[in-house]
Structures are given as structure tokens and as C-alpha cells.
N, C-alpha and C. Protein backbone atom coordinates (compact mmCIF):
# COMPACT_ATOMS: atom_id res chain seq x y z
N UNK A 1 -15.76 5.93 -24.05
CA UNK A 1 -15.14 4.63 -24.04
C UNK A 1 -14.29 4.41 -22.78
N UNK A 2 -13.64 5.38 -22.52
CA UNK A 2 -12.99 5.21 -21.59
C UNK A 2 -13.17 5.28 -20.12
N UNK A 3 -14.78 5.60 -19.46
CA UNK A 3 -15.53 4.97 -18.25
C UNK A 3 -16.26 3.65 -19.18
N UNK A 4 -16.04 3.00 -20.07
CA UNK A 4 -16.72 1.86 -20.06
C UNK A 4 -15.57 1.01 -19.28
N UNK A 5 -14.09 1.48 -20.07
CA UNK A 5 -12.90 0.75 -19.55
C UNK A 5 -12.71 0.62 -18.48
N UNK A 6 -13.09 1.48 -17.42
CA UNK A 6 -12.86 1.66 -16.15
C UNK A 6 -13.97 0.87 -15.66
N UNK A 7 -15.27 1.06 -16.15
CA UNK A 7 -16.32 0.24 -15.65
C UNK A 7 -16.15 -1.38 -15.80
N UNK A 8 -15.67 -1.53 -16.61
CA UNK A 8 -15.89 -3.06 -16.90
C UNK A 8 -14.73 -3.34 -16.06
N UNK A 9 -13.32 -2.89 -16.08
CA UNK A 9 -12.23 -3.21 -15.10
C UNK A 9 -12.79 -3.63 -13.65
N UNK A 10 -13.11 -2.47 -13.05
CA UNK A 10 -13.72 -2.76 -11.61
C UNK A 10 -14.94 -3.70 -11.78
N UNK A 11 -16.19 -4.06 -12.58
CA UNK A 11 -16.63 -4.75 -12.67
C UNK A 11 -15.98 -5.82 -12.23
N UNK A 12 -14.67 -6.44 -12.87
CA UNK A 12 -14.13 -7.77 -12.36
C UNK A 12 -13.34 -7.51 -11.54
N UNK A 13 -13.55 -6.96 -10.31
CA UNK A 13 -12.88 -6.55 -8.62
C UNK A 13 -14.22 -6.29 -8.36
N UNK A 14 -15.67 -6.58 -8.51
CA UNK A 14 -16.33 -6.34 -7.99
C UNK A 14 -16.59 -4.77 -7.24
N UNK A 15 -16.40 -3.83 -7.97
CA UNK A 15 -16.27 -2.74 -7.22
C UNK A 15 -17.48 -1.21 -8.34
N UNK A 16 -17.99 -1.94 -9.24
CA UNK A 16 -18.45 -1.41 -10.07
C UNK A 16 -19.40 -0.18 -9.81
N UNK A 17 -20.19 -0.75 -8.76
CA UNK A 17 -21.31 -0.49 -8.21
C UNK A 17 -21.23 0.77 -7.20
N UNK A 18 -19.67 1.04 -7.15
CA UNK A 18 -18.87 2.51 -6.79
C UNK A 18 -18.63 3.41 -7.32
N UNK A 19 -19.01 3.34 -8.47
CA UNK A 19 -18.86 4.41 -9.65
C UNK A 19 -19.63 5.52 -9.28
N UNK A 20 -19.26 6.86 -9.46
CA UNK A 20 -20.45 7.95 -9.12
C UNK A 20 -20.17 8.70 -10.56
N UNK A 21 -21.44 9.51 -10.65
CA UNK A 21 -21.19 10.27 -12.29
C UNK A 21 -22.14 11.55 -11.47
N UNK A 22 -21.13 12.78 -11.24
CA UNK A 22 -21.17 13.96 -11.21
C UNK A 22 -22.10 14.62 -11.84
N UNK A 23 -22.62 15.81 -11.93
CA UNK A 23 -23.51 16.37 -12.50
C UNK A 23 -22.25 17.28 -13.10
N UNK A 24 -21.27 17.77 -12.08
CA UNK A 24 -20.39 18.67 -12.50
C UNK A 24 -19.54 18.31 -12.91
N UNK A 25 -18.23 18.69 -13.67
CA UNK A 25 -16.81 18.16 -14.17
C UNK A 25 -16.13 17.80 -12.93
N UNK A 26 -15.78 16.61 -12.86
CA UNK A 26 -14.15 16.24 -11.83
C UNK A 26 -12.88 16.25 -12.18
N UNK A 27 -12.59 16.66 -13.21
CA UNK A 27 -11.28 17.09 -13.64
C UNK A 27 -10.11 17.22 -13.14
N UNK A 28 -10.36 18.41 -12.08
CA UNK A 28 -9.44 18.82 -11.43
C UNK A 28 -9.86 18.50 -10.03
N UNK A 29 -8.57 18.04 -8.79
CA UNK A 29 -9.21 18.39 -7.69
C UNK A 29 -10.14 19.21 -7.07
N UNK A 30 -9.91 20.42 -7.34
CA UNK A 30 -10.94 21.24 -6.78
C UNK A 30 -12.19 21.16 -7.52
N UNK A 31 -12.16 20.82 -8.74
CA UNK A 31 -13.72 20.40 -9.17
C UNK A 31 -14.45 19.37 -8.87
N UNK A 32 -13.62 18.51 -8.75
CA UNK A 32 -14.05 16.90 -8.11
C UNK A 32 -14.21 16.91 -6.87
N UNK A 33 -13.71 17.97 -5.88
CA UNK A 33 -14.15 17.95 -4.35
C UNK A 33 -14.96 18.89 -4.35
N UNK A 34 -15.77 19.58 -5.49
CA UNK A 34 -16.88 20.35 -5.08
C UNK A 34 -18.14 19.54 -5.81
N UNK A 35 -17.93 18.54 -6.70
CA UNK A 35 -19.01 17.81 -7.31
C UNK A 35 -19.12 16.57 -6.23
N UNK A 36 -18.15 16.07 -5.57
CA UNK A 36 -18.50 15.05 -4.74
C UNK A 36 -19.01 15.49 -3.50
N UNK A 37 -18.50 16.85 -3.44
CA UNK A 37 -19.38 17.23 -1.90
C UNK A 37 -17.93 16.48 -0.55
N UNK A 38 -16.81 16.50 -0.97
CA UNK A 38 -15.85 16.34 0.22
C UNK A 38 -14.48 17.22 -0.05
N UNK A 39 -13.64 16.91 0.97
CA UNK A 39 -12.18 17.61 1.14
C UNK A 39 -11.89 17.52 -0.45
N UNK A 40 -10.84 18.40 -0.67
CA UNK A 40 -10.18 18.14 -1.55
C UNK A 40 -8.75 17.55 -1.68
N UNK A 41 -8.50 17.26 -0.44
CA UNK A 41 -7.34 16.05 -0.07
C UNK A 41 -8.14 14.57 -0.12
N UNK A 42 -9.48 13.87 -0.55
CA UNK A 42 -10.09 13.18 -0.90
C UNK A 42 -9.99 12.70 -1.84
N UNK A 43 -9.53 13.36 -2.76
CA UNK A 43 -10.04 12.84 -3.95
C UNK A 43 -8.24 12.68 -4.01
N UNK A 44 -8.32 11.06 -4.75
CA UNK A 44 -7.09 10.71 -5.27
C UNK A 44 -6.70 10.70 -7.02
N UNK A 45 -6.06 12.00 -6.87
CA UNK A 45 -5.43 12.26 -8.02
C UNK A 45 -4.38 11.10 -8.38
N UNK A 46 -4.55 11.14 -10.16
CA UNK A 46 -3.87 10.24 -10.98
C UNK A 46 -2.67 11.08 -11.34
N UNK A 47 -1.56 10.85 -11.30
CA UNK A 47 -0.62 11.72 -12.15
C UNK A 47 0.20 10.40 -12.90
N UNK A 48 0.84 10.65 -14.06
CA UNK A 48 1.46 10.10 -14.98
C UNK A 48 3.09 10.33 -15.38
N UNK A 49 3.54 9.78 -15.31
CA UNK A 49 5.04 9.50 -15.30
C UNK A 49 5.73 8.78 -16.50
N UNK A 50 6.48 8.96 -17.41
CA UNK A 50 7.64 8.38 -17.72
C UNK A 50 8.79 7.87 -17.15
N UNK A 51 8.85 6.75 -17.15
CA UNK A 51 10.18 6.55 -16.23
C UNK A 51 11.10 5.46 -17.82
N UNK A 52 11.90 6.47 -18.62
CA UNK A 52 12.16 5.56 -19.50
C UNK A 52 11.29 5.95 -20.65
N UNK A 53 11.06 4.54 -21.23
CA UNK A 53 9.96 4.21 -22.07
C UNK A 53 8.62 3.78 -21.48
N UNK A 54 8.88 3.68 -20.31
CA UNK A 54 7.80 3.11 -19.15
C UNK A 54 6.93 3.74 -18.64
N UNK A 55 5.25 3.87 -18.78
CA UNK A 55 4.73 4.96 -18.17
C UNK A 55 3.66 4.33 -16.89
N UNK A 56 3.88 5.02 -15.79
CA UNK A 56 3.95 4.87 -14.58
C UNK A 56 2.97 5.78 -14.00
N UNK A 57 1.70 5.41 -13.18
CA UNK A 57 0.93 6.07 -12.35
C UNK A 57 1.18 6.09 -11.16
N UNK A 58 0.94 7.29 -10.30
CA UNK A 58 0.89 7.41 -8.80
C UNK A 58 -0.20 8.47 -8.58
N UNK A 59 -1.14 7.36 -7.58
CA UNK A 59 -2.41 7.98 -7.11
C UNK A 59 -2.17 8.39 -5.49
N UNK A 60 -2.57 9.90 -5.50
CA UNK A 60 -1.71 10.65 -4.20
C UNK A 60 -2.95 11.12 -3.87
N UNK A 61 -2.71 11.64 -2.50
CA UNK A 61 -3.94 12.75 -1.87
C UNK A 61 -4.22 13.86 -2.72
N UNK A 62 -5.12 14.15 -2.69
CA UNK A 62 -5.35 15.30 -3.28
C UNK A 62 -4.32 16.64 -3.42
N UNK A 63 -4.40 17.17 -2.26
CA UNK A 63 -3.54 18.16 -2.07
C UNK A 63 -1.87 17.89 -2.22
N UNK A 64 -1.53 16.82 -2.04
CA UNK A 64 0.25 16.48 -2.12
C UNK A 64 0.68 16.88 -3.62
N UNK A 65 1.68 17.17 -3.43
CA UNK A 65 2.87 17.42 -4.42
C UNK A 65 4.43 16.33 -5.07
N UNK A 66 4.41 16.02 -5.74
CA UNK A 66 5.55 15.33 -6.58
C UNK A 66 6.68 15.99 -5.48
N UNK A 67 7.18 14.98 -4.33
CA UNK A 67 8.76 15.79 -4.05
C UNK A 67 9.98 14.92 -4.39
N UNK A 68 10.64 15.67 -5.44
CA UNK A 68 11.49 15.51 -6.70
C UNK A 68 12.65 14.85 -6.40
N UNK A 69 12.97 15.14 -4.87
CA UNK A 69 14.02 14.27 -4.03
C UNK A 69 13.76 12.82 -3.69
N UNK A 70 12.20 13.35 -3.45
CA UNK A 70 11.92 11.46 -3.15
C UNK A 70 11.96 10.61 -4.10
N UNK A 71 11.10 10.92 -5.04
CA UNK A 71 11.09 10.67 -6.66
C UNK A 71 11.97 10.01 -6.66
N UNK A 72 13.04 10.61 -6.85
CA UNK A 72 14.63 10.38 -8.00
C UNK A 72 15.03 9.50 -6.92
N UNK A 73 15.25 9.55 -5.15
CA UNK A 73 15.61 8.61 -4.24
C UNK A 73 15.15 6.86 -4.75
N UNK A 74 13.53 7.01 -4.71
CA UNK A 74 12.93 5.81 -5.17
C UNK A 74 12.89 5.49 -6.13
N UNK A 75 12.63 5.92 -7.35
CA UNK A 75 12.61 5.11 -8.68
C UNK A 75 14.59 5.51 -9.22
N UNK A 76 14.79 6.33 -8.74
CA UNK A 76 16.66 6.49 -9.16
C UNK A 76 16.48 6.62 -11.08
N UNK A 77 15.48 8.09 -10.59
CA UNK A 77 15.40 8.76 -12.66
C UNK A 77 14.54 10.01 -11.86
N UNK A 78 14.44 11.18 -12.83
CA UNK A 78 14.05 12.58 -12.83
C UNK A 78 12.43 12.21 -12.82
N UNK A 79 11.84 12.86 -11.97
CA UNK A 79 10.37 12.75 -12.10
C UNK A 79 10.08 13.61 -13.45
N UNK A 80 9.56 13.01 -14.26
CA UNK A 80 9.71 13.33 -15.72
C UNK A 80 7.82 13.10 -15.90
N UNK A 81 6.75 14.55 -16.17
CA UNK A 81 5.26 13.69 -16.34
C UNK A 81 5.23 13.37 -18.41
N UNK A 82 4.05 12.60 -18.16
CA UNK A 82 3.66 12.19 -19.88
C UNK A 82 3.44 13.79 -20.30
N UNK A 83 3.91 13.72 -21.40
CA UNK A 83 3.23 15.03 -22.21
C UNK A 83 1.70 14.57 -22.93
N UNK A 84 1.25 15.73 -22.11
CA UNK A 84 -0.61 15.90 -22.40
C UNK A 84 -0.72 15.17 -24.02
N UNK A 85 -0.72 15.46 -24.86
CA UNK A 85 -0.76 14.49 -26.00
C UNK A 85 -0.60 13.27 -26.24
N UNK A 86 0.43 12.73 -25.20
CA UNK A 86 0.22 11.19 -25.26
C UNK A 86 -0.14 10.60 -23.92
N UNK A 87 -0.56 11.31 -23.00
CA UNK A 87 -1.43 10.15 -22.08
C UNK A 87 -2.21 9.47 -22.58
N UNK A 88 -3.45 9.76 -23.25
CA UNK A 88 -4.19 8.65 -23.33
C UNK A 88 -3.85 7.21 -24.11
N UNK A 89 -3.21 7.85 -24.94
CA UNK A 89 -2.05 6.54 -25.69
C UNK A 89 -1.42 5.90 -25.24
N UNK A 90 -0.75 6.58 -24.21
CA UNK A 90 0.32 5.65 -23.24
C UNK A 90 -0.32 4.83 -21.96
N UNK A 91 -1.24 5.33 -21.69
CA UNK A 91 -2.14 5.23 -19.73
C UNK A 91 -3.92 4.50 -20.11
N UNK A 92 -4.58 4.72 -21.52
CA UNK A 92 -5.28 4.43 -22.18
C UNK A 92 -6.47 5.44 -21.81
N UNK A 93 -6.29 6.47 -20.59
CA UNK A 93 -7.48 6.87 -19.90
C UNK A 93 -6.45 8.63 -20.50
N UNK A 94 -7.62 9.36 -20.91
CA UNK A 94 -7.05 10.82 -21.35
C UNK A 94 -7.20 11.79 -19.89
N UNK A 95 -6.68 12.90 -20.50
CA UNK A 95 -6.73 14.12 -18.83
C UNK A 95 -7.77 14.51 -18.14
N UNK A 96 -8.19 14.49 -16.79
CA UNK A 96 -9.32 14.66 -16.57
C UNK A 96 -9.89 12.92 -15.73
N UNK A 97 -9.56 12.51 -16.73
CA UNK A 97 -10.06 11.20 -16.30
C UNK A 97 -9.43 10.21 -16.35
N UNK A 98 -7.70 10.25 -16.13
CA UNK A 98 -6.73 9.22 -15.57
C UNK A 98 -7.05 8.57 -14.08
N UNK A 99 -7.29 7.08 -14.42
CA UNK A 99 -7.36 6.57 -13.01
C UNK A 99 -6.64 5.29 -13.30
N UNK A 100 -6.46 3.87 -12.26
CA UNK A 100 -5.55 3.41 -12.16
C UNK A 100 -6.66 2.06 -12.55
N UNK A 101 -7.38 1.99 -13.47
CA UNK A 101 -8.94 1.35 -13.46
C UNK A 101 -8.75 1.03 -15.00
N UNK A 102 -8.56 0.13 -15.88
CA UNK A 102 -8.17 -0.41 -16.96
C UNK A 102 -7.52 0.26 -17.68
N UNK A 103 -6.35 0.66 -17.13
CA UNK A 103 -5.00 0.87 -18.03
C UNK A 103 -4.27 0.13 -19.08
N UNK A 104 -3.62 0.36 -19.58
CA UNK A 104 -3.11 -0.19 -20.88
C UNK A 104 -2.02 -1.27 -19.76
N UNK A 105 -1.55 -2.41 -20.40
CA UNK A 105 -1.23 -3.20 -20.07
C UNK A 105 -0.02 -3.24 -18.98
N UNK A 106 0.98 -2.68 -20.27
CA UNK A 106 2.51 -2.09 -19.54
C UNK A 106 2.39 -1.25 -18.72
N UNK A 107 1.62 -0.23 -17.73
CA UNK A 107 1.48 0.68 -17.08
C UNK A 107 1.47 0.19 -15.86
N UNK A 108 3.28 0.77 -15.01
CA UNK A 108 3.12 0.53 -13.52
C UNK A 108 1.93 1.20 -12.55
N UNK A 109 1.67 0.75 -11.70
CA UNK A 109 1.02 2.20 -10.61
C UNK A 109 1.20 1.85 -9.11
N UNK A 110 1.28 3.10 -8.56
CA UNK A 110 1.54 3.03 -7.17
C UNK A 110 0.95 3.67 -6.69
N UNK A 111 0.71 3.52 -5.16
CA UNK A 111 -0.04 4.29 -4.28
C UNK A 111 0.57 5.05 -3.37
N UNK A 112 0.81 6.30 -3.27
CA UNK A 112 1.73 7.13 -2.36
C UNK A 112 0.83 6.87 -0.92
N UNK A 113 2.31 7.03 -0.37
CA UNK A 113 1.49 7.18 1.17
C UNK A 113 0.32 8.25 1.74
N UNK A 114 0.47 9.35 1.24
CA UNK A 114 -0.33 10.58 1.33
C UNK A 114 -1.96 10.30 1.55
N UNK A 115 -2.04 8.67 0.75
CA UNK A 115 -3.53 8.70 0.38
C UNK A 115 -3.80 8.26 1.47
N UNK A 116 -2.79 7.38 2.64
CA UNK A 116 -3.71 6.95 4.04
C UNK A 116 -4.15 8.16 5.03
N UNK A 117 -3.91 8.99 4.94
CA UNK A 117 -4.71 10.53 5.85
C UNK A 117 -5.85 10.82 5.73
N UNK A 118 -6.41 9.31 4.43
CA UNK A 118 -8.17 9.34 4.66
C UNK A 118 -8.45 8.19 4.71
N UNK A 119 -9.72 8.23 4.86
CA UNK A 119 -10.57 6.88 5.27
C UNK A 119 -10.80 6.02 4.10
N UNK A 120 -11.44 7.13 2.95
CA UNK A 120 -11.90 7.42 2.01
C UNK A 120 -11.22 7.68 0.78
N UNK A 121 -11.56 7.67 -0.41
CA UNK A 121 -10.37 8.40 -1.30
C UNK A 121 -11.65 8.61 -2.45
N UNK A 122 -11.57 9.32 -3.39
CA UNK A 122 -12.32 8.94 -4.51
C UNK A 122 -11.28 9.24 -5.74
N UNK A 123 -10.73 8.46 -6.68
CA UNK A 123 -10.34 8.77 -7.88
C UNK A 123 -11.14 8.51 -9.09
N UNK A 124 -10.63 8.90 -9.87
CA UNK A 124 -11.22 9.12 -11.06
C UNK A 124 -11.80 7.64 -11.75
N UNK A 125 -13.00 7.94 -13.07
CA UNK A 125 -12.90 6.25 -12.84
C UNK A 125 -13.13 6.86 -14.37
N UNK A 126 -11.89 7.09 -15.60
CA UNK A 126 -12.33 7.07 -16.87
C UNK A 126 -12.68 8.52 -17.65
N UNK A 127 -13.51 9.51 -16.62
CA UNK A 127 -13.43 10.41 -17.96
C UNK A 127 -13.65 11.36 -16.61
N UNK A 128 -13.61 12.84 -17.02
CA UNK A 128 -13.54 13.87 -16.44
C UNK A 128 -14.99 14.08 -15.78
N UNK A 129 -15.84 13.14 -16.02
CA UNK A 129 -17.39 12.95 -15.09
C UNK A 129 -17.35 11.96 -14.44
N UNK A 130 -16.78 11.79 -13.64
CA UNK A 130 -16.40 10.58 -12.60
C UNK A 130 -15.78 10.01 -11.85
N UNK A 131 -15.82 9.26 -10.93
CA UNK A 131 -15.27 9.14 -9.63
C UNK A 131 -15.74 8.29 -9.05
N UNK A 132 -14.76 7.11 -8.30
CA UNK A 132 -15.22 5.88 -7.63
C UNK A 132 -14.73 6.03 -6.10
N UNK A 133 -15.94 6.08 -5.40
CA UNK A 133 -15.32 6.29 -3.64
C UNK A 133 -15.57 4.48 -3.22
N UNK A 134 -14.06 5.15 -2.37
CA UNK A 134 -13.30 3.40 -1.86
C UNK A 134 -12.89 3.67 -0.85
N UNK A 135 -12.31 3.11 0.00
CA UNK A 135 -11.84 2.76 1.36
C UNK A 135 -10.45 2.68 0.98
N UNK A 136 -9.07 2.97 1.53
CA UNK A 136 -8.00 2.22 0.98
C UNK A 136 -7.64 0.98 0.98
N UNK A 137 -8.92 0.01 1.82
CA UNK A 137 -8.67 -0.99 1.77
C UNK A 137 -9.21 -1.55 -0.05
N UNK A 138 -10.17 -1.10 0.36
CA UNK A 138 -10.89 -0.98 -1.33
C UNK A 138 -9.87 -0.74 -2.41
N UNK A 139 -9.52 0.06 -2.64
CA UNK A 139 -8.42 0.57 -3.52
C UNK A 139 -7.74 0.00 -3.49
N UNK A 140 -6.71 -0.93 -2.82
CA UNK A 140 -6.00 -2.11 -3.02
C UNK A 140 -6.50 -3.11 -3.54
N UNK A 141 -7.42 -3.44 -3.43
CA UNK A 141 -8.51 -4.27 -3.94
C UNK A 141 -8.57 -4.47 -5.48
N UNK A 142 -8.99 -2.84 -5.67
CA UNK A 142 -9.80 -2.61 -7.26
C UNK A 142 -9.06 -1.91 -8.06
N UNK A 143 -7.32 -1.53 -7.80
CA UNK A 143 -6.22 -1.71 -8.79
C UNK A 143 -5.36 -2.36 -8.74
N UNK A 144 -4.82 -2.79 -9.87
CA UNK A 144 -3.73 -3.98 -9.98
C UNK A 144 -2.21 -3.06 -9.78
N UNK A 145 -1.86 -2.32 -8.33
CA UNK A 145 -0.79 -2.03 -8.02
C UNK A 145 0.29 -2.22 -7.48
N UNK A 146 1.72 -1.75 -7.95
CA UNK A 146 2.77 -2.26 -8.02
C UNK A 146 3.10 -2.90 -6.56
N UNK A 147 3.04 -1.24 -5.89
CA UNK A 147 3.49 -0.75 -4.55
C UNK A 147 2.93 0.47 -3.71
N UNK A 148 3.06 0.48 -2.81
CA UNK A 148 2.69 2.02 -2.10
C UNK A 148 4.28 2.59 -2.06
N UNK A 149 4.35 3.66 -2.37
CA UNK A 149 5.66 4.55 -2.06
C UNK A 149 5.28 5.79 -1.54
N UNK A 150 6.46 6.47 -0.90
CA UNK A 150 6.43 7.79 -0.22
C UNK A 150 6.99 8.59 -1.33
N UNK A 151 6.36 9.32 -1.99
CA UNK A 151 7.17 10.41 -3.17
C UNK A 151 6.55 11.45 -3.21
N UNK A 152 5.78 11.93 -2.76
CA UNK A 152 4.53 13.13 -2.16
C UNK A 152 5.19 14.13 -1.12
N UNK A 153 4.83 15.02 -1.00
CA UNK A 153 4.71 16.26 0.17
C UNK A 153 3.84 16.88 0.44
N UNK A 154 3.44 17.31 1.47
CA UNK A 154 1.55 17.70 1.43
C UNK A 154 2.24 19.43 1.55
N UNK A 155 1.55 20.28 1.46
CA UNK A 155 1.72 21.62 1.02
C UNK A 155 1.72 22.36 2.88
């Protein structure tokens, strides 16, 4: 159900037709940059946030890291993630296959800066077999996001 959600979302951004379905699991970065066949700073990871009662996506480079200073600088609260049991309840898309692609209504999302160091990005589109490659121009495009912020550190 939840790559239909993603499918039909980008469907109306016209972006549908970007969808790729893996032979292998994309789950994790490193699985998703060995089923897509690129970097693994490519693929734009979904991570999930509480801020509050408020749950909040930020789609980062692959390789970057949550830095906890920036975090708390910009949103001014503890980078706090969803507990695995209620993402999909809260974000509508479960682990594995969080993307920023028909989320539940109330759900902020942002785009860290990290993700312009590619051309390219692919995130997730719905379930742990999948992945939509975009341009970042694209990706502005084909999620309904807040802001771009700097809250990342690359390793």
C-alpha cells in the first residue's frame, strides 16, 4: 500500500514514471546503493523526527549524519527520532521505505543541504523495494517541502 501512496503522490507532480523497483532490498543505504548501481552518498535517506507532537522528515545525503548542534540551533528542541513502532503511523510510510512522497498530512519535511553534492539523489519511494531517481531540481518539484536546512555532517 504504501508504494501505491508514493506512486499515486508523484503521479500528481508528474514524476511517476521515476519510480525504480530493485530486484534487491533498498532499505538501507548501503543496500540501496548496491541495488541502484551508484554512490552511496546518492541515495537520499529519509530520517524521522519528533519535534513535539510534530513529526518531521529530513531527506539528507546518504552518508551525512544528524549534527545535534545544528539540530537544536535550527529547530531550538533535541533531535529526538520516531520510535520504530510508530513511524508508519505517524509518517504513513514504515522503515525501509520512508520517503517524503505521500505522507500523512501533518508531516513537516526538509531538505538538508548535504543532498546538493549530487546531481542526482534517489530516495525511497514507499517500501523497502524502491527508489525514485531525481535531479534536486526534481525533488523540489515532487515533495511538498517545508525548507532546505543545514543539520547534517558528512563523516
Amino acid at each position: 500500500m504504501s508504494l501505491t501512496r508514493a506512486r499515486d503522490f508523484l503521479q500528481t507532480k508528474g514524476f511517476s514514471d521515476h519510480i525504480i523497483i530493485p530486484e534487491h532490498s533498498s532499505a538501507t543505504v548501503a543496500e540501496a546503493a548496491e541495488a541502484l548501481g551508484c554512490e552511496p552518498g546518492m541515495i537520499a535517506k529519509t530520517l524521522s523526527f519528533l519535534q513535539g507532537d510534530q513529526p518531521v522528515l529530513i531527506l539528507a545525503e546518504g552518508m551525512a549524519r544528524i549534527d545535534n548542534k545544528k539540530y537544536r540551533n535550527h529547530f531550538h528542541c533535541k533531535a529526538k527520532m520516531i520510535p520504530a513502532d510508530q513511524v508508519e503511523i505517524l509518517i504513513g510510510h514504515d522503515i525501509g521505505g520512508v520517503c517524503p512522497f505521500g505522507v500523512n498530512e501533518s508531516v513537516k519535511i526538509y531538505l538538508d543541504e548535504s543532498l546538493k553534492l549530487h546531481e542526482t539523489v534517489y530516495p525511497a519511494a514507499g517500501t523497502d523495494h524502491s527508489a525514485v531517481r531525481l535531479t534536486i531540481a526534481e525533488l523540489e518539484q515532487a515533495c511538498d517541502y517545508d525548507a532546505w536546512v543545514d543539520v547534517c555532517k558528512m563523516p
